[in-house]
C-alpha atoms as a PDB file:
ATOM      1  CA  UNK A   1     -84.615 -54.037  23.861  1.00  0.00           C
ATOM      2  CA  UNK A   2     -81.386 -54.180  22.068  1.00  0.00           C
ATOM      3  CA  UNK A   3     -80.407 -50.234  22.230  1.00  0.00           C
ATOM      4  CA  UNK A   4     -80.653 -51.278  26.263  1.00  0.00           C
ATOM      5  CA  UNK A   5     -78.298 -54.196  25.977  1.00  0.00           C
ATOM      6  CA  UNK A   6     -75.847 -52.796  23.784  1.00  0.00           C
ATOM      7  CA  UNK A   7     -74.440 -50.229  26.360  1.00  0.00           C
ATOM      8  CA  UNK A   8     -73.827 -53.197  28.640  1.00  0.00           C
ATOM      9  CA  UNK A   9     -72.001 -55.671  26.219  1.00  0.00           C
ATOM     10  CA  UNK A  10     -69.912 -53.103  25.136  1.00  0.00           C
ATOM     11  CA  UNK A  11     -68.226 -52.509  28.878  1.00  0.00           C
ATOM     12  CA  UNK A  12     -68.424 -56.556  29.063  1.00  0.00           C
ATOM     13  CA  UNK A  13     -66.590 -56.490  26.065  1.00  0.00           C
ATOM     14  CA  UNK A  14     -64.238 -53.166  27.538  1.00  0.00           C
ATOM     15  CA  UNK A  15     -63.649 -55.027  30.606  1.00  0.00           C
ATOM     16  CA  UNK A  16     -62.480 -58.444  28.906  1.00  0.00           C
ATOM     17  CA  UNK A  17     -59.862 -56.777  26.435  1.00  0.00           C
ATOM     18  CA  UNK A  18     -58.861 -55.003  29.428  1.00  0.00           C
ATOM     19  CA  UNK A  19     -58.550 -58.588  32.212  1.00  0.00           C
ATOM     20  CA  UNK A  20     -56.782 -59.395  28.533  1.00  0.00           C
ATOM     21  CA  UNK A  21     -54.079 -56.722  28.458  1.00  0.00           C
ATOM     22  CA  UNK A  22     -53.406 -57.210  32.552  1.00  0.00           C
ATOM     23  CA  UNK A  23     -51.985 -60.626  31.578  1.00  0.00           C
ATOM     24  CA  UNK A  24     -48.948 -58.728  30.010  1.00  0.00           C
ATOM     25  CA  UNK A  25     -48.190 -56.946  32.548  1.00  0.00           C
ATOM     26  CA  UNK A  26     -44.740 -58.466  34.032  1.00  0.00           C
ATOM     27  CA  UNK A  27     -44.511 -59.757  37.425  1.00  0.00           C
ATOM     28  CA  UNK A  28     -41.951 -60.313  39.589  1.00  0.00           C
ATOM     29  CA  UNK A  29     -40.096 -64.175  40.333  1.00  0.00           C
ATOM     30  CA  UNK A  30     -37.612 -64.589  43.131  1.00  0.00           C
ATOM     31  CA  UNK A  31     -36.396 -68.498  42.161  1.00  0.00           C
ATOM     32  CA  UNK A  32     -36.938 -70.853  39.705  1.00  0.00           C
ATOM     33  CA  UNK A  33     -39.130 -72.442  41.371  1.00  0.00           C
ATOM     34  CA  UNK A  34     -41.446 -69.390  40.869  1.00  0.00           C
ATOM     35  CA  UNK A  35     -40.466 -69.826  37.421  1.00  0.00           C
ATOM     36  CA  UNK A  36     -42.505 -72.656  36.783  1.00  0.00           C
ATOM     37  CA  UNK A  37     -45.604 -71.358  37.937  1.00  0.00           C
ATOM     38  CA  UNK A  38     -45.428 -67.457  36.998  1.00  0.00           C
ATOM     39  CA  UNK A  39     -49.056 -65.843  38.083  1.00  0.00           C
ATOM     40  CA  UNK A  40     -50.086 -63.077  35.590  1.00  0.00           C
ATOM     41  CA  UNK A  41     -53.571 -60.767  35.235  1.00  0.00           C
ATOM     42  CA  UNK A  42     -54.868 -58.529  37.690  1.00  0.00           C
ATOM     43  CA  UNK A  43     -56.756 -58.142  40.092  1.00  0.00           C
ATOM     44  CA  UNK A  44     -56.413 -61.404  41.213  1.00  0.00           C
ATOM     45  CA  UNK A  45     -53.570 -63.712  38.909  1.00  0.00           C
ATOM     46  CA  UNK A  46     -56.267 -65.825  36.589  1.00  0.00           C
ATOM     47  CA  UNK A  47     -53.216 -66.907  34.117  1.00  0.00           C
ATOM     48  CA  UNK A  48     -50.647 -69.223  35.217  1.00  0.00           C
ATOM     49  CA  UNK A  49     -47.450 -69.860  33.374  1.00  0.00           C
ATOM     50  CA  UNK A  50     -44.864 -72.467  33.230  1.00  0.00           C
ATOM     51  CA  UNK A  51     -41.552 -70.558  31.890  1.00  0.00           C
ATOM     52  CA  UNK A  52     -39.281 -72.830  33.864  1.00  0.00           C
ATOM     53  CA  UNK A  53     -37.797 -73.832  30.587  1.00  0.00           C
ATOM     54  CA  UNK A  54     -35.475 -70.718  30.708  1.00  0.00           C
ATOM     55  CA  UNK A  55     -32.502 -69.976  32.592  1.00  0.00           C
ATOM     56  CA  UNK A  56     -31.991 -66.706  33.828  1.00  0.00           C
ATOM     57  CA  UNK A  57     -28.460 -65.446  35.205  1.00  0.00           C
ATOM     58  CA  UNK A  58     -29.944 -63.821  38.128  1.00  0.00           C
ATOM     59  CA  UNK A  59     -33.532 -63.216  40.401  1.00  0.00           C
ATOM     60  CA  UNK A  60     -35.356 -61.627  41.106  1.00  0.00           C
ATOM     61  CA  UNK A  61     -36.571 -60.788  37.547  1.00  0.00           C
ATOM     62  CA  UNK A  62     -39.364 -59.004  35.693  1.00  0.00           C
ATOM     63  CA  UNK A  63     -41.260 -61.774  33.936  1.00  0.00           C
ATOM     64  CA  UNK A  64     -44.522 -61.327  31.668  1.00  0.00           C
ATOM     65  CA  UNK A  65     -46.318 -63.684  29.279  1.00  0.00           C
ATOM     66  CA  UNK A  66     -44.629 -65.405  26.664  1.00  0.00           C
ATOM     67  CA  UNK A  67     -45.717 -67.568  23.833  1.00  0.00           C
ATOM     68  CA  UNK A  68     -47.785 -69.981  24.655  1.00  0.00           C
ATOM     69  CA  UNK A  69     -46.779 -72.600  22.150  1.00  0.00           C
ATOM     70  CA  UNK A  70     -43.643 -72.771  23.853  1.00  0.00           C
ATOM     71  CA  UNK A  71     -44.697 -72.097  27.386  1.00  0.00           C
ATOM     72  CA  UNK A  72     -47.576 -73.852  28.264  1.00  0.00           C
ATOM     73  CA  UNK A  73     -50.282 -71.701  30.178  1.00  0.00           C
ATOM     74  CA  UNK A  74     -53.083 -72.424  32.433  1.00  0.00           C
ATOM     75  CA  UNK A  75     -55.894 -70.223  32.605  1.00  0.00           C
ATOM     76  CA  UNK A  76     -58.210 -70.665  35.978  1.00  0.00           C
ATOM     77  CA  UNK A  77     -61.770 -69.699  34.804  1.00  0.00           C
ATOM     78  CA  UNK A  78     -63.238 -69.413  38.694  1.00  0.00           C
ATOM     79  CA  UNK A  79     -60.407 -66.654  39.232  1.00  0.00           C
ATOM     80  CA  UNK A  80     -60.975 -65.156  35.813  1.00  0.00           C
ATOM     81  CA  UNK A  81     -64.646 -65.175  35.831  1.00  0.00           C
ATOM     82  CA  UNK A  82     -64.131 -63.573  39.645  1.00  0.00           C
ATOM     83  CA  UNK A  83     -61.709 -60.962  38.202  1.00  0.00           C
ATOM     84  CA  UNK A  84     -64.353 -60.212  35.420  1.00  0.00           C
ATOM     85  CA  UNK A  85     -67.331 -59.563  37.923  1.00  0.00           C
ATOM     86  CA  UNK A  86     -65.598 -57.370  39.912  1.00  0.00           C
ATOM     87  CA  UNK A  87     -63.915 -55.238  37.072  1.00  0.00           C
ATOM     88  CA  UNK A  88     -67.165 -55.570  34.914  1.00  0.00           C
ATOM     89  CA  UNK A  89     -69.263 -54.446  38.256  1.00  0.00           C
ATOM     90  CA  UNK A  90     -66.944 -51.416  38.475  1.00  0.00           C
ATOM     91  CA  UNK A  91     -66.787 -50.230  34.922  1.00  0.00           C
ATOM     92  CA  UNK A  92     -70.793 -50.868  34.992  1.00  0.00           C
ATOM     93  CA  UNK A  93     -71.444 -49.000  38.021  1.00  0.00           C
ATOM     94  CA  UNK A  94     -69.355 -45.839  36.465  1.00  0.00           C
ATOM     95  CA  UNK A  95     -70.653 -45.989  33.469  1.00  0.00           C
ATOM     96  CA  UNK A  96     -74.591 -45.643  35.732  1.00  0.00           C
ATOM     97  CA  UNK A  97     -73.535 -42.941  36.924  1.00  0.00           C
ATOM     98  CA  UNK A  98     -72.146 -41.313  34.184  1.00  0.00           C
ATOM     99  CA  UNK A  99     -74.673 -41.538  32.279  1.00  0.00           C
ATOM    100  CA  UNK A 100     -77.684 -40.540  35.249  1.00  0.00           C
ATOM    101  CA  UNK A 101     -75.477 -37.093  35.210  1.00  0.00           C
ATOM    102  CA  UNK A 102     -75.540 -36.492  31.771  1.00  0.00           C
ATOM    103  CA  UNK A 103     -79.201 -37.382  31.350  1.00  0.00           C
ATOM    104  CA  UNK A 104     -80.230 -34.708  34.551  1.00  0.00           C
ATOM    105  CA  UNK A 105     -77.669 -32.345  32.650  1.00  0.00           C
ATOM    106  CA  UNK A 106     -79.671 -32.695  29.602  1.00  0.00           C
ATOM    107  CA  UNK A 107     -83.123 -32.532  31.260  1.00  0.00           C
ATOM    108  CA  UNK A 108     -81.761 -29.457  32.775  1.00  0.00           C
ATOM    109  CA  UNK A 109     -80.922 -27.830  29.681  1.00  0.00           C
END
């Protein structure tokens, strides 16, 4: 039972280090206003940060995640958890049918 579960937690646990890394990616604020509520993570924005605290000469600006000690964030767990079913579902479904082709390649052989 276990060597049949293992294959699956290991792409949950691929596809939450990789919802993880999206909320680094920087996004793109046209006012300060935007500033206060900058949306980060893909595919949908699950992360929401408040960097209003800073002062930029100019927009629009490239702005990622920054500490969250000093910039408080707020994570919304229906958007993440929708985020994670559809890039868990995708990941899953490759994975099927990468593995049904190797297994009729090795049947084959």
């Amino acid at each position: 039972m276990a060597h049949r579960l293992l294959p699956h937690l290991g792409v949950a646990l691929i596809t939450g280090l990789m919802l993880l890394g999206t909320v680094f990616v920087p996004r793109t604020v046209s006012s300060h206003d935007e500033m206060a509520a900058v949306r980060l993570g893909y595919p949908w924005s699950f992360a929401v940060q408040d960097q209003s605290a800073l002062d930029p000469p100019s927009f629009p600006r490239e702005q990622a995640f920054l500490s969250p000690l000093e910039f408080p964030v707020r994570i919304q767990v229906e958007r993440a958890a929708l985020a994670f079913g559809v890039v868990f579902a995708a990941i899953e479904s490759l994975f099927l049918v990468w593995w049904r082709a190797f297994n009729s390649s090795m049947e084959e052989s």
